[in-house]
PDB file of N, CA and C in Angstrom:
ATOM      1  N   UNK A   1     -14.953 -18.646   4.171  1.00  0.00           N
ATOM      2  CA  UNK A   1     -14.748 -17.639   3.150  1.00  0.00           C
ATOM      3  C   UNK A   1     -16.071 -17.004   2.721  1.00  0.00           C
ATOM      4  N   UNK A   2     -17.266 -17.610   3.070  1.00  0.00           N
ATOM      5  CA  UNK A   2     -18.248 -17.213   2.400  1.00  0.00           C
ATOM      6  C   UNK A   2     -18.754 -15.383   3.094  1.00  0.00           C
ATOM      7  N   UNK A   3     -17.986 -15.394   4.563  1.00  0.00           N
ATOM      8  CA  UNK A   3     -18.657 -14.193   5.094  1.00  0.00           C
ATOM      9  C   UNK A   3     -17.715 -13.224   4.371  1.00  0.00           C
ATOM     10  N   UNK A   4     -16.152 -13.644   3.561  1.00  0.00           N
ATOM     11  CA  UNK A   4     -15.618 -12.340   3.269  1.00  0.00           C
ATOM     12  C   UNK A   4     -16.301 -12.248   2.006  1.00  0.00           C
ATOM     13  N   UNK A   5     -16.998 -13.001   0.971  1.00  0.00           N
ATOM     14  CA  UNK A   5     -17.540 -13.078   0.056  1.00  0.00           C
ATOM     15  C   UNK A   5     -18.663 -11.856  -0.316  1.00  0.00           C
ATOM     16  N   UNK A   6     -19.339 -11.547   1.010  1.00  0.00           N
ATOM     17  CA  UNK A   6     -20.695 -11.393   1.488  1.00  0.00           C
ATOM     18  C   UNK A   6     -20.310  -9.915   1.532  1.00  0.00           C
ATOM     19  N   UNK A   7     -19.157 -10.266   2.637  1.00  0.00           N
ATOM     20  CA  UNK A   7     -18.542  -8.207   2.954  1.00  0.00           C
ATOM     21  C   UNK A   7     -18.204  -7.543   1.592  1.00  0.00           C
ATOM     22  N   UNK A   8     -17.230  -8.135   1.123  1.00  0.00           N
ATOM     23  CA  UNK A   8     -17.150  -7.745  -0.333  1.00  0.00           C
ATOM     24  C   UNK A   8     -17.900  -7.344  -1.400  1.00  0.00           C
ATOM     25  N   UNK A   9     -19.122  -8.247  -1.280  1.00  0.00           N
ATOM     26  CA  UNK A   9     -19.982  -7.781  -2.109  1.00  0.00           C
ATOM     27  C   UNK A   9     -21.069  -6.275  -1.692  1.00  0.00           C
ATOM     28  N   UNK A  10     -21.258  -6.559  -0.378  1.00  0.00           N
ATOM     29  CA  UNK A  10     -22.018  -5.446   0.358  1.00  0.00           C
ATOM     30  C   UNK A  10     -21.339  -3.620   0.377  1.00  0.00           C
ATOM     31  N   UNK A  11     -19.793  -4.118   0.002  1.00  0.00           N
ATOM     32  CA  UNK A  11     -18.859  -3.182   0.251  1.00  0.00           C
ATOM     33  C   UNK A  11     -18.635  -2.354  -1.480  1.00  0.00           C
ATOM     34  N   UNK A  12     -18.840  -3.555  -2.265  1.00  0.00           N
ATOM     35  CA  UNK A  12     -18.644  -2.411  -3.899  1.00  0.00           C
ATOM     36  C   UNK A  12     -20.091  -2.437  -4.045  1.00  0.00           C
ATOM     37  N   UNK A  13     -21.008  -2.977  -3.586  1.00  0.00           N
ATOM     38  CA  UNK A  13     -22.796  -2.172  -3.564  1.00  0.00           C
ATOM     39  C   UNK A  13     -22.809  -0.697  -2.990  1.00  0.00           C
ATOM     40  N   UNK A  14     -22.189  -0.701  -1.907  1.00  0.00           N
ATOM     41  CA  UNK A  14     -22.311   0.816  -1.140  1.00  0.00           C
ATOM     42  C   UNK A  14     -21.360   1.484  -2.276  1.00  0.00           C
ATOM     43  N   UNK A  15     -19.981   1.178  -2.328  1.00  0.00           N
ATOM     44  CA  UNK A  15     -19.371   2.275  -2.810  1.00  0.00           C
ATOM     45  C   UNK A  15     -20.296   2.749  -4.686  1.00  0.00           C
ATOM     46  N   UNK A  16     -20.812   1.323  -5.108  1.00  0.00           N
ATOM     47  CA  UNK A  16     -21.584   1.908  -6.342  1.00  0.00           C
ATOM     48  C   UNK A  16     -22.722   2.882  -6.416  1.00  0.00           C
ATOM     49  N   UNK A  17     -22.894   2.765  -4.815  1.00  0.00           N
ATOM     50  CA  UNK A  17     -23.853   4.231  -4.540  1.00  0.00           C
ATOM     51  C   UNK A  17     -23.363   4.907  -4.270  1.00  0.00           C
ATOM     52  N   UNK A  18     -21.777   5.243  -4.511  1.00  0.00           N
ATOM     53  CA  UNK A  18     -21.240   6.741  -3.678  1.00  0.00           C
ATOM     54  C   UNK A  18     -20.742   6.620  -2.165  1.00  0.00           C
ATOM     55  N   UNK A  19     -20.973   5.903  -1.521  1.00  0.00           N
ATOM     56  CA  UNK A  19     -21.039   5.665   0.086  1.00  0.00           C
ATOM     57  C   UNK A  19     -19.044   5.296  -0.532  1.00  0.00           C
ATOM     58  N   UNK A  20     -18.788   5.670   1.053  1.00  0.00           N
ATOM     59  CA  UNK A  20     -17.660   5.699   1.585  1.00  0.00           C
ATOM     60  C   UNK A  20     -17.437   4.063   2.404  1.00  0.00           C
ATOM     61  N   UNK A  21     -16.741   3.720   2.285  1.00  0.00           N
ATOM     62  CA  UNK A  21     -17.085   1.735   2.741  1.00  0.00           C
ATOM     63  C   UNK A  21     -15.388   1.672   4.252  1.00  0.00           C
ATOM     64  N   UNK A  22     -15.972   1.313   5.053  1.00  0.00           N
ATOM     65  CA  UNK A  22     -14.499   0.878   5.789  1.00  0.00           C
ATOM     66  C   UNK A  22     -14.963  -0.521   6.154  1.00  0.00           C
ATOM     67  N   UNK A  23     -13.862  -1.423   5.723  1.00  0.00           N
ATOM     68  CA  UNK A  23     -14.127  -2.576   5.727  1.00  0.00           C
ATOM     69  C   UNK A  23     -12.956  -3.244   6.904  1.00  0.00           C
ATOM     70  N   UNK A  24     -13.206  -3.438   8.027  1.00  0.00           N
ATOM     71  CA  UNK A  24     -12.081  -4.117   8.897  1.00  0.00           C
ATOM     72  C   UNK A  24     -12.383  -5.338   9.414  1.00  0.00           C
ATOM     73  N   UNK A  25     -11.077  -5.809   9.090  1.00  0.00           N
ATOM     74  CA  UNK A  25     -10.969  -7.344   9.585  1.00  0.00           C
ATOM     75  C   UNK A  25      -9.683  -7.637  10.055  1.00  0.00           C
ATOM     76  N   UNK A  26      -9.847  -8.830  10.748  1.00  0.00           N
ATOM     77  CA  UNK A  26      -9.598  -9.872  11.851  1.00  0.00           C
ATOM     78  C   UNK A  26      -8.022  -9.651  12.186  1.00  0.00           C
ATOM     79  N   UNK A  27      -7.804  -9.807  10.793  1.00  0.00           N
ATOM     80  CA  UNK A  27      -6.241 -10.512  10.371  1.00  0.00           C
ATOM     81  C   UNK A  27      -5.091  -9.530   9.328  1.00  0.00           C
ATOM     82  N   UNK A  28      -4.156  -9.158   9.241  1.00  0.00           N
ATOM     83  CA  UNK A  28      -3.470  -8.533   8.046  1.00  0.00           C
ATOM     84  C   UNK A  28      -3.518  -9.685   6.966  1.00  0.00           C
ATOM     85  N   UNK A  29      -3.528 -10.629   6.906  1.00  0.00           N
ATOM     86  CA  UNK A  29      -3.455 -11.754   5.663  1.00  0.00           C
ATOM     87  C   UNK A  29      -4.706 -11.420   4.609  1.00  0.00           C
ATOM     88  N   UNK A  30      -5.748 -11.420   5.862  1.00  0.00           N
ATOM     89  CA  UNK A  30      -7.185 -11.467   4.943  1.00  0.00           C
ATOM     90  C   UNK A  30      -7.848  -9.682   4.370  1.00  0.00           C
ATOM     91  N   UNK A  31      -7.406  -8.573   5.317  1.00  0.00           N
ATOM     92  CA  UNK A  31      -7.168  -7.326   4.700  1.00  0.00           C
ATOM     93  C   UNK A  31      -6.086  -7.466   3.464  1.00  0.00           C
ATOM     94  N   UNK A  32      -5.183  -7.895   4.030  1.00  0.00           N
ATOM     95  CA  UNK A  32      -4.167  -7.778   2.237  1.00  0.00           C
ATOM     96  C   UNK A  32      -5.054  -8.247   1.342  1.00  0.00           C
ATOM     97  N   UNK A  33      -5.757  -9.280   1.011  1.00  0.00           N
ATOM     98  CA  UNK A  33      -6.618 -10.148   0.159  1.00  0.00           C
ATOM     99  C   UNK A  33      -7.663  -9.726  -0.126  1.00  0.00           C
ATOM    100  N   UNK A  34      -8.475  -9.103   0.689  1.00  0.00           N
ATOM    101  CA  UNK A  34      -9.041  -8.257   0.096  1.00  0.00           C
ATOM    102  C   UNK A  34      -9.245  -6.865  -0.812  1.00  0.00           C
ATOM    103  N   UNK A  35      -8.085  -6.157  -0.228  1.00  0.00           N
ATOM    104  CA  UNK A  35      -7.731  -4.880  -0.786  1.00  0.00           C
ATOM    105  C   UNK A  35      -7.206  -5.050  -2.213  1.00  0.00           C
ATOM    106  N   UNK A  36      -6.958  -6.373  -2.664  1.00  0.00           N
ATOM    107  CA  UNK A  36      -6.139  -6.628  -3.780  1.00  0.00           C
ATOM    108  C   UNK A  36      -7.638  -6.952  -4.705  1.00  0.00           C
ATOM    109  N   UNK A  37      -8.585  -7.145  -4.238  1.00  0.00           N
ATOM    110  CA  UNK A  37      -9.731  -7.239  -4.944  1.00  0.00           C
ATOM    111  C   UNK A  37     -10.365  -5.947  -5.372  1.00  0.00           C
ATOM    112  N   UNK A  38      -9.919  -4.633  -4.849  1.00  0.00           N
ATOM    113  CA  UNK A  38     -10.415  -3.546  -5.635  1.00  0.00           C
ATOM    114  C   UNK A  38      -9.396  -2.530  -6.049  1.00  0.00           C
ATOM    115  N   UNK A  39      -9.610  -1.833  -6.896  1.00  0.00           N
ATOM    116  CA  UNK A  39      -8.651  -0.966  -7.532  1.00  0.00           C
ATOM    117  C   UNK A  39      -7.860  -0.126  -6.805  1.00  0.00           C
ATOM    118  N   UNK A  40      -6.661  -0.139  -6.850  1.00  0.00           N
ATOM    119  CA  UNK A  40      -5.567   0.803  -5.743  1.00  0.00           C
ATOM    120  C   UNK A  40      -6.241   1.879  -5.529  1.00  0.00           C
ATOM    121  N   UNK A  41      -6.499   2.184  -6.376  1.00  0.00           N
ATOM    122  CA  UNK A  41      -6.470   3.659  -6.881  1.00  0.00           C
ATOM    123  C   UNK A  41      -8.264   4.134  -6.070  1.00  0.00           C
ATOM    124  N   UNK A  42      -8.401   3.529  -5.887  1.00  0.00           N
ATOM    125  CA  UNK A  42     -10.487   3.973  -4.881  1.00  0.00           C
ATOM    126  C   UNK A  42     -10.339   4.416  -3.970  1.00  0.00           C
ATOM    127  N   UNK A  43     -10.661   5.634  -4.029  1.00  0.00           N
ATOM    128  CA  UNK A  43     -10.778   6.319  -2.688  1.00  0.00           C
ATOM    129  C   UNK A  43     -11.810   6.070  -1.585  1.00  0.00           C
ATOM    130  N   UNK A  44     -12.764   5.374  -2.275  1.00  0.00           N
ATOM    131  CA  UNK A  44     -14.422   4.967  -1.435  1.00  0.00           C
ATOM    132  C   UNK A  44     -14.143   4.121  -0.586  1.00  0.00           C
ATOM    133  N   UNK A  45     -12.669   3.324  -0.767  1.00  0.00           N
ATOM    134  CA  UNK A  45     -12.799   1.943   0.341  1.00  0.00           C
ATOM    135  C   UNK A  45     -11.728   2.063   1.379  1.00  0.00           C
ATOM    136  N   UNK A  46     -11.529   1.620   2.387  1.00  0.00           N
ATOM    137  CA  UNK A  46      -9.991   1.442   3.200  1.00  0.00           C
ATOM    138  C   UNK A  46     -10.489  -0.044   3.491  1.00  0.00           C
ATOM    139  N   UNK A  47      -9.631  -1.010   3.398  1.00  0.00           N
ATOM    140  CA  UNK A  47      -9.504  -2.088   4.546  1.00  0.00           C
ATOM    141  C   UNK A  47      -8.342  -2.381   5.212  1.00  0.00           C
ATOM    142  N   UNK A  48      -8.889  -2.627   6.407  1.00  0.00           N
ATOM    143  CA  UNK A  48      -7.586  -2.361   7.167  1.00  0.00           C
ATOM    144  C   UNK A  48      -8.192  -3.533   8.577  1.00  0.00           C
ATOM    145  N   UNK A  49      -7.168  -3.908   9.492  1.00  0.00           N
ATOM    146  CA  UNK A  49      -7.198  -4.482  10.644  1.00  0.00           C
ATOM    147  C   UNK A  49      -7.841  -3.497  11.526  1.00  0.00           C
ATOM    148  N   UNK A  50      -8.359  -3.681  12.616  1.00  0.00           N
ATOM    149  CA  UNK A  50      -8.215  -2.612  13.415  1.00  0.00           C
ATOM    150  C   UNK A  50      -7.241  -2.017  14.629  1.00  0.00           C
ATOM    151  N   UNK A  51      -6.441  -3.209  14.689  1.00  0.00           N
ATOM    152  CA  UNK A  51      -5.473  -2.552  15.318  1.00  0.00           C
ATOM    153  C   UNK A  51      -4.351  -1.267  14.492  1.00  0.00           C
ATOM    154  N   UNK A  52      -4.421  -1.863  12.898  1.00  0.00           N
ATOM    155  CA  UNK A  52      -3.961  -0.722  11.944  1.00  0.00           C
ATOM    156  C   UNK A  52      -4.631   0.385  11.695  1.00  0.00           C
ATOM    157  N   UNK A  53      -5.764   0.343  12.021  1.00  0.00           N
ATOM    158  CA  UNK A  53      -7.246   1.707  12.067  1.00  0.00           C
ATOM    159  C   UNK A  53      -6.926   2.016  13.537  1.00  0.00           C
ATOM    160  N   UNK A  54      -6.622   1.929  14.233  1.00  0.00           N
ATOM    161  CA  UNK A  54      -6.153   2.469  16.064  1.00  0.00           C
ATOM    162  C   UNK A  54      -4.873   2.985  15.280  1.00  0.00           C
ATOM    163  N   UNK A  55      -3.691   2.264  15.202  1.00  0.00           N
ATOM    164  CA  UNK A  55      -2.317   2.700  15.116  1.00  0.00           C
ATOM    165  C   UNK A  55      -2.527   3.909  14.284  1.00  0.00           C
ATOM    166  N   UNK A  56      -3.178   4.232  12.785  1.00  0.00           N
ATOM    167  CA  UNK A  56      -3.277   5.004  11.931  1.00  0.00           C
ATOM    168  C   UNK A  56      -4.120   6.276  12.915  1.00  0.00           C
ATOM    169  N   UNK A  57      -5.207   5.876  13.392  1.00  0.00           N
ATOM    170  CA  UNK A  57      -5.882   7.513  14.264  1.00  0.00           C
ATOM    171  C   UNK A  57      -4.737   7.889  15.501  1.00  0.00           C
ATOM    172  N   UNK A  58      -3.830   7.005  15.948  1.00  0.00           N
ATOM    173  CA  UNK A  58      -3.173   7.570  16.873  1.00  0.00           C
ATOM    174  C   UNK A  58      -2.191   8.506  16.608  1.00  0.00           C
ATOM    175  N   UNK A  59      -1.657   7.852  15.205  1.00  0.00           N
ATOM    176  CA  UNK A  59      -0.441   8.889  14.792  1.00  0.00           C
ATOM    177  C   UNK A  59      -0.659  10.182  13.651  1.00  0.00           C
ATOM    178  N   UNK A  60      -2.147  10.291  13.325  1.00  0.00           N
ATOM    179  CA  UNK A  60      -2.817  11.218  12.993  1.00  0.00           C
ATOM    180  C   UNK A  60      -3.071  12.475  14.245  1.00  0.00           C
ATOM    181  N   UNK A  61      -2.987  11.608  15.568  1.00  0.00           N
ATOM    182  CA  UNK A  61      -3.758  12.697  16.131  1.00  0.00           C
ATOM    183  C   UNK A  61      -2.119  13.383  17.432  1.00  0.00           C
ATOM    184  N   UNK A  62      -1.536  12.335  17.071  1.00  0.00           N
ATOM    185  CA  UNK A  62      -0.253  13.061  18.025  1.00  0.00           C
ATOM    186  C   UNK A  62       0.946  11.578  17.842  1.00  0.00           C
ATOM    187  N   UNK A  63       2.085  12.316  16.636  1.00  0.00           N
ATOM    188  CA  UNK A  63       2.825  11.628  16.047  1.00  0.00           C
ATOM    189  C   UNK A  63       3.420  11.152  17.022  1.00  0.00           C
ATOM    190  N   UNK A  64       3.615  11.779  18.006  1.00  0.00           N
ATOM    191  CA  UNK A  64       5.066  11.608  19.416  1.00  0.00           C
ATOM    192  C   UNK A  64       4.265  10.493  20.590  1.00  0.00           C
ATOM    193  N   UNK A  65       3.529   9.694  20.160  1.00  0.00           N
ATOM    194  CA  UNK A  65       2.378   9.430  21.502  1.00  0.00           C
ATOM    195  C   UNK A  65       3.082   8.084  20.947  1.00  0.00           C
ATOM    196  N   UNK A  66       3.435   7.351  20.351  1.00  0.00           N
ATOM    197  CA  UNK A  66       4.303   6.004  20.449  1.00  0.00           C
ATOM    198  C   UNK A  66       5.638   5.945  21.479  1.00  0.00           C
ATOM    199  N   UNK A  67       6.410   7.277  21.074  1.00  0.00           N
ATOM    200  CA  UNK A  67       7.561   7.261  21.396  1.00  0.00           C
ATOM    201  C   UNK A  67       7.902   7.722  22.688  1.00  0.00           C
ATOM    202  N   UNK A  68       6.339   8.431  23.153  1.00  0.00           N
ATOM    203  CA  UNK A  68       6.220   8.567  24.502  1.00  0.00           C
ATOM    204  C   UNK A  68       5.927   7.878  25.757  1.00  0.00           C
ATOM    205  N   UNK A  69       5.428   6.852  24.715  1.00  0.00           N
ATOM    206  CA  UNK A  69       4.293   6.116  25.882  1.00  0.00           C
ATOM    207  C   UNK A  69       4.724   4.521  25.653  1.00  0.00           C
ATOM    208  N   UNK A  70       5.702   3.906  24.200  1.00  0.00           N
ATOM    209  CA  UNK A  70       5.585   2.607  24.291  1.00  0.00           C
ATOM    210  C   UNK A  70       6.988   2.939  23.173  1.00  0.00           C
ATOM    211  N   UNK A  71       7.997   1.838  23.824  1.00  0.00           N
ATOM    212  CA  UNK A  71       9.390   2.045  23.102  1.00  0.00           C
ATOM    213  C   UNK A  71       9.108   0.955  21.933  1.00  0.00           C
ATOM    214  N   UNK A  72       8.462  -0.229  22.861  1.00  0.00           N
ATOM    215  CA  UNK A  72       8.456  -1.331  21.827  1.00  0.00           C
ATOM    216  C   UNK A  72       7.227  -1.667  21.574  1.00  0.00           C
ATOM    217  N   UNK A  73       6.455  -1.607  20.307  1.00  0.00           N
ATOM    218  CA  UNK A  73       5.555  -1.091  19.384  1.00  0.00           C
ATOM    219  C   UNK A  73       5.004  -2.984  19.321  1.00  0.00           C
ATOM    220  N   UNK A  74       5.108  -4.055  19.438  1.00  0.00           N
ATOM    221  CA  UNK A  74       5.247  -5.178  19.873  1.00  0.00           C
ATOM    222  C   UNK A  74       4.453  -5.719  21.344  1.00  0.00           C
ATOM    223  N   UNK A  75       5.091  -4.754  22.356  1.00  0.00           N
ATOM    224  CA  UNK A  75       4.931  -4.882  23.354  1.00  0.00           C
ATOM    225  C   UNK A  75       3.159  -4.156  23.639  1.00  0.00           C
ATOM    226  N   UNK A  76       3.130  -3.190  22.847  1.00  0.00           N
ATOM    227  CA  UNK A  76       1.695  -2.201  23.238  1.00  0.00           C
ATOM    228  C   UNK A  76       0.581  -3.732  22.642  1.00  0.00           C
ATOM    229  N   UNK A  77       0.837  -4.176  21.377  1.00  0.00           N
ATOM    230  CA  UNK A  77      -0.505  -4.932  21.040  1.00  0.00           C
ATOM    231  C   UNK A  77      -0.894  -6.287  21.406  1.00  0.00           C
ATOM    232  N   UNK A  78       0.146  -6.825  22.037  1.00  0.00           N
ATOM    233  CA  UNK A  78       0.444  -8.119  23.273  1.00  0.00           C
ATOM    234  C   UNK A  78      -0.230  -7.721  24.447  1.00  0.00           C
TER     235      UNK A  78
END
């Protein structure tokens, strides 16, 4: 726990300077847990997995590219 301790802290230092913070990790358990440590409402931070930072730029950049290319959404991250 001590390295999410570390990110965390490094992560509301930047955003107290204004900086924009993307914080990704490992697991959805330990992104949920973290994100619950800063205010919903902050626009300065995202944490996210990165397979949820892939899934999120893919369907930003062409909504139909799941439904084209992979039926079962399961099957693509296996």
């Amino acid at each position: 726990m001590g390295k999410t301790i570390v990110a965390i802290a490094a992560a509301q230092e930047k955003m107290n300077n204004g900086d924009r913070v993307l914080l990704l990790c490992y697991n959805r358990v330990l992104a949920n847990k973290i994100r619950y440590r800063f205010n919903k409402n902050e626009e300065n931070i995202k944490v996210a997995t990165f397979h949820s930072l892939a899934k999120n730029i893919i369907n930003e950049k062409d909504p139909t590219w799941w439904k084209t290319n992979y039926s079962d959404d399961d099957e693509f991250w296996s």
